[in-house]
N, C-alpha and C. Protein backbone atom coordinates (compact mmCIF):
# COMPACT_ATOMS: atom_id res chain seq x y z
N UNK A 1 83.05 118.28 70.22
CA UNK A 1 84.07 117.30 70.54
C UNK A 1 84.60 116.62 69.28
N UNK A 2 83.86 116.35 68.33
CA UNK A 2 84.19 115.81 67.22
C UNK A 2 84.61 116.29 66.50
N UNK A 3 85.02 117.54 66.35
CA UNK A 3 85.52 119.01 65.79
C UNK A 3 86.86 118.48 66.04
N UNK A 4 87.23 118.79 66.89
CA UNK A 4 88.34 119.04 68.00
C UNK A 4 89.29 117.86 67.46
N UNK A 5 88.33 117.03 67.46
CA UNK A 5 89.64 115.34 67.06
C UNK A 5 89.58 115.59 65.67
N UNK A 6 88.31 115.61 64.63
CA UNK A 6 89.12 115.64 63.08
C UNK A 6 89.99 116.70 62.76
N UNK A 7 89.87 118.01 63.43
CA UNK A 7 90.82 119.09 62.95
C UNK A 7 92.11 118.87 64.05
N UNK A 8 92.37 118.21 64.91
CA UNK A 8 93.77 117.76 65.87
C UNK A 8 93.55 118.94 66.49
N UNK A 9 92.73 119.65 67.27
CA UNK A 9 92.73 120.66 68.29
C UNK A 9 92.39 120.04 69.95
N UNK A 10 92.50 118.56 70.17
CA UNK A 10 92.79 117.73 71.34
C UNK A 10 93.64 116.61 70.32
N UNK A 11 94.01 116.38 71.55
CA UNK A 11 95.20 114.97 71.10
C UNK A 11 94.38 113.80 71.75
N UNK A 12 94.50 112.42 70.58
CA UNK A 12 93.64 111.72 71.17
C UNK A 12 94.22 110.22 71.88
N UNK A 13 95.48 110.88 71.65
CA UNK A 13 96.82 109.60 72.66
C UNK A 13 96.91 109.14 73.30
N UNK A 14 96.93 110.48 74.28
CA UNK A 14 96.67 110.70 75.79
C UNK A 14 95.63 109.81 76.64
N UNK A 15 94.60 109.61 75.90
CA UNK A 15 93.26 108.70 76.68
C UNK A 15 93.87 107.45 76.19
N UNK A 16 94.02 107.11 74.65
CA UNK A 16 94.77 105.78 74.36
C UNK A 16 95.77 104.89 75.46
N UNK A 17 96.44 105.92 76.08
CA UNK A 17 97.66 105.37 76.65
C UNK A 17 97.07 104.69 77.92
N UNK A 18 96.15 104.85 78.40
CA UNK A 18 96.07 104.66 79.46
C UNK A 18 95.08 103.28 79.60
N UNK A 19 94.38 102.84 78.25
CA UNK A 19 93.88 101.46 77.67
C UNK A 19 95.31 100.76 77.38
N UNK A 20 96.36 100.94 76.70
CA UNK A 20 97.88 100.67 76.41
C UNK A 20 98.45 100.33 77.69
N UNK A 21 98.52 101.19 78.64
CA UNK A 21 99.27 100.30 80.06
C UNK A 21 98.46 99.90 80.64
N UNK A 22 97.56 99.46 80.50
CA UNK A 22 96.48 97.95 81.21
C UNK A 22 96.91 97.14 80.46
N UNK A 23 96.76 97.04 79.21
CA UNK A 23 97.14 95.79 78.05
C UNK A 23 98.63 95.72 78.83
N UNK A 24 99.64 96.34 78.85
CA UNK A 24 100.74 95.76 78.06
C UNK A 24 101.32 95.69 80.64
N UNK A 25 100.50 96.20 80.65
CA UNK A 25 100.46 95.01 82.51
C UNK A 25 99.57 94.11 82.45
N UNK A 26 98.90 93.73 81.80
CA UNK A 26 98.47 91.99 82.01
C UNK A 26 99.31 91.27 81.22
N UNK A 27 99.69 91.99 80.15
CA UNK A 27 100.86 91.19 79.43
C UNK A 27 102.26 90.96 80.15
N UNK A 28 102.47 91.68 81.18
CA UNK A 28 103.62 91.14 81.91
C UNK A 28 103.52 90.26 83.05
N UNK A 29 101.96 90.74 83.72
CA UNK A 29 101.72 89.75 84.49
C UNK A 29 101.45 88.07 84.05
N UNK A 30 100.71 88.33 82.91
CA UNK A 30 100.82 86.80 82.53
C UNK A 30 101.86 85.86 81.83
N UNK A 31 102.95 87.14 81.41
CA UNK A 31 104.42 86.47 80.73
C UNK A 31 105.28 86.22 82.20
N UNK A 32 104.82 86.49 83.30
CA UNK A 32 105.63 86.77 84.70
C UNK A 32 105.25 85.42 85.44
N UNK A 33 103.97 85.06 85.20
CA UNK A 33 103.79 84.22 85.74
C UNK A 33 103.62 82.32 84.97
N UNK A 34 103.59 82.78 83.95
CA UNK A 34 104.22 81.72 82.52
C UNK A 34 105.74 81.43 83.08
N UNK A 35 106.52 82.30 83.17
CA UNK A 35 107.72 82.21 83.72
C UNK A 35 107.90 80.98 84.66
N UNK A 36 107.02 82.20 86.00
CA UNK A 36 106.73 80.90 87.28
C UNK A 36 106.41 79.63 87.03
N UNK A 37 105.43 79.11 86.21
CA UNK A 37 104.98 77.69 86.31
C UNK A 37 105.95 77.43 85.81
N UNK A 38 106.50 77.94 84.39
CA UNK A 38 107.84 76.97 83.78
C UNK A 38 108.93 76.44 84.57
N UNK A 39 109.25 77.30 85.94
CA UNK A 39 110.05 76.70 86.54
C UNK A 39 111.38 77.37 86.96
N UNK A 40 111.03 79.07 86.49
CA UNK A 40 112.14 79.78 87.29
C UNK A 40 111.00 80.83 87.87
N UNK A 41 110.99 80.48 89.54
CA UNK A 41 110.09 81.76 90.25
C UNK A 41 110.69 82.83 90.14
N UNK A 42 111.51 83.24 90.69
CA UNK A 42 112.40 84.19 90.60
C UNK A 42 112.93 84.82 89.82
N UNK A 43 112.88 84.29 88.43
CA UNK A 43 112.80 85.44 87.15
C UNK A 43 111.68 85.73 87.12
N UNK A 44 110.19 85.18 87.41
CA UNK A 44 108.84 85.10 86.45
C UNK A 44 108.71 86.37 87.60
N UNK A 45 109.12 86.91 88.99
CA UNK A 45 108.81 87.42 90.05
C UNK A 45 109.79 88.72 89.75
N UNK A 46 110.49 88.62 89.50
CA UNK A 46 111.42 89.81 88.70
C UNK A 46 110.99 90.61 87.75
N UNK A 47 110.40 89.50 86.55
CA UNK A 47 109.59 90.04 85.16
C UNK A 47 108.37 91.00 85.92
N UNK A 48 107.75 90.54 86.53
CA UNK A 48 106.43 91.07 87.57
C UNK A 48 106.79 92.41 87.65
N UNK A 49 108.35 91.90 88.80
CA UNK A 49 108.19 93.51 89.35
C UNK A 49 108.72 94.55 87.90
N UNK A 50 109.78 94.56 87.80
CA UNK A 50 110.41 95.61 86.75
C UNK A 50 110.04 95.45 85.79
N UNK A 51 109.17 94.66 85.31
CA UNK A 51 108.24 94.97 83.71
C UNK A 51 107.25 95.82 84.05
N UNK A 52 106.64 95.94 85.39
CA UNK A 52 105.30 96.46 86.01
C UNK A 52 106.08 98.26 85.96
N UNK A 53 106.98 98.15 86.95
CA UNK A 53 107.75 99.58 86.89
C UNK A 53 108.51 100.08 85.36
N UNK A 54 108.78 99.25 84.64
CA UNK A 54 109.24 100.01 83.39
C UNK A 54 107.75 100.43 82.43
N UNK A 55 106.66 99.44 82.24
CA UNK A 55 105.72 99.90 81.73
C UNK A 55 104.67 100.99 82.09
N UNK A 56 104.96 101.68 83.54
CA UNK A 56 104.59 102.53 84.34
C UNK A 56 105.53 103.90 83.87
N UNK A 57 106.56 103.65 83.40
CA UNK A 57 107.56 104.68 83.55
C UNK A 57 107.61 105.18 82.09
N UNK A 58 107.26 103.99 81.27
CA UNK A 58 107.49 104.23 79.59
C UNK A 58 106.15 104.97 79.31
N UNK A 59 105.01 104.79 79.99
CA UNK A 59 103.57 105.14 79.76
C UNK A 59 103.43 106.68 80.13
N UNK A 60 103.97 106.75 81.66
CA UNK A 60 104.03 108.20 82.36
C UNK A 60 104.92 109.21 81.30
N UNK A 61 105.79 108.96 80.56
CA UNK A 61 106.80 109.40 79.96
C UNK A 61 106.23 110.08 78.82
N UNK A 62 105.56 108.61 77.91
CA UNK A 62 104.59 109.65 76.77
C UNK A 62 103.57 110.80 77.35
N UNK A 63 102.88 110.60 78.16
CA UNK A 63 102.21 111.20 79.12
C UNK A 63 102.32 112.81 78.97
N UNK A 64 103.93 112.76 79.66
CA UNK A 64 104.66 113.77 79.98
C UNK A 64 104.67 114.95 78.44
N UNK A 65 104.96 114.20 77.37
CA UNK A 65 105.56 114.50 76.05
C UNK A 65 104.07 115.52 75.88
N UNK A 66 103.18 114.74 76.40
CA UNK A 66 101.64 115.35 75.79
C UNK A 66 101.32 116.40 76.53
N UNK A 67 101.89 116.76 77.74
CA UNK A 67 101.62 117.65 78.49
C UNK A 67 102.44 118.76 78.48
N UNK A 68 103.36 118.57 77.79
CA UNK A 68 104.73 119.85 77.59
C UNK A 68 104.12 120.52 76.40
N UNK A 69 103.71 119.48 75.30
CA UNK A 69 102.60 119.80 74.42
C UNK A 69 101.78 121.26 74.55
N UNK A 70 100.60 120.19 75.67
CA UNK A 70 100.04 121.56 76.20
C UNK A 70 100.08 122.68 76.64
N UNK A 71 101.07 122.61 77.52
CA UNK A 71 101.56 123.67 78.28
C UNK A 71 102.44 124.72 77.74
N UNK A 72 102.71 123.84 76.19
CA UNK A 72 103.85 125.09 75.29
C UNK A 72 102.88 125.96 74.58
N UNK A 73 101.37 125.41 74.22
CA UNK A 73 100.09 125.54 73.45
C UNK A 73 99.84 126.44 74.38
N UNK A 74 99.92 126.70 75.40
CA UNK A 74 99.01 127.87 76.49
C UNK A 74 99.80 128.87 76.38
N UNK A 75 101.74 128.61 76.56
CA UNK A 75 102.12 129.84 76.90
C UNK A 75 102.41 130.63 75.46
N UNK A 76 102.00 129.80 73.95
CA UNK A 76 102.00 130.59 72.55
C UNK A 76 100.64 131.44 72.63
N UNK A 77 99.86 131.01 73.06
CA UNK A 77 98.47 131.87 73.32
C UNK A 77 98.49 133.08 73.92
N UNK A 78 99.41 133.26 74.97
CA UNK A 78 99.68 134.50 76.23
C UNK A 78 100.01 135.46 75.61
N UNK A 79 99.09 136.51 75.44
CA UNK A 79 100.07 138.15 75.03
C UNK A 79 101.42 138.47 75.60
């Protein structure tokens, strides 16, 4: 396994990302609800929702990048 990561024969992003959209959804939940007490619900409830769905979508996306990755890595292998 330790092979694999110093010579880049796994990518080690992929597991990263998924510590990265926990962080960066409590970070909207608690900038969402900072919002709320300050005194606009309805933005801080907005920030909630579509910060929650864009950081879902920006995360799935790299995701994606890593898996085309792979899947281009399998079909260079194929006789």
């Amino acid at each position: 396994m330790l092979r694999s990561i110093f010579f880049f024969d796994a990518m080690l992003v992929p597991k990263i990302i998924t510590a990265v959209y926990w962080l960066l959804l409590a970070g909207v939940v608690i900038s969402g609800l900072g919002m709320m007490w300050a005194g606009s619900f309805f933005g801080g409830l907005m920030l909630i929702l579509f910060g929650a769905v864009g950081v879902r979508i920006w995360c799935e996306l790299l995701i994606v990048l890593f898996k085309i990755n792979d899947h281009l890595k399998k079909m260079a292998e194929k006789p």
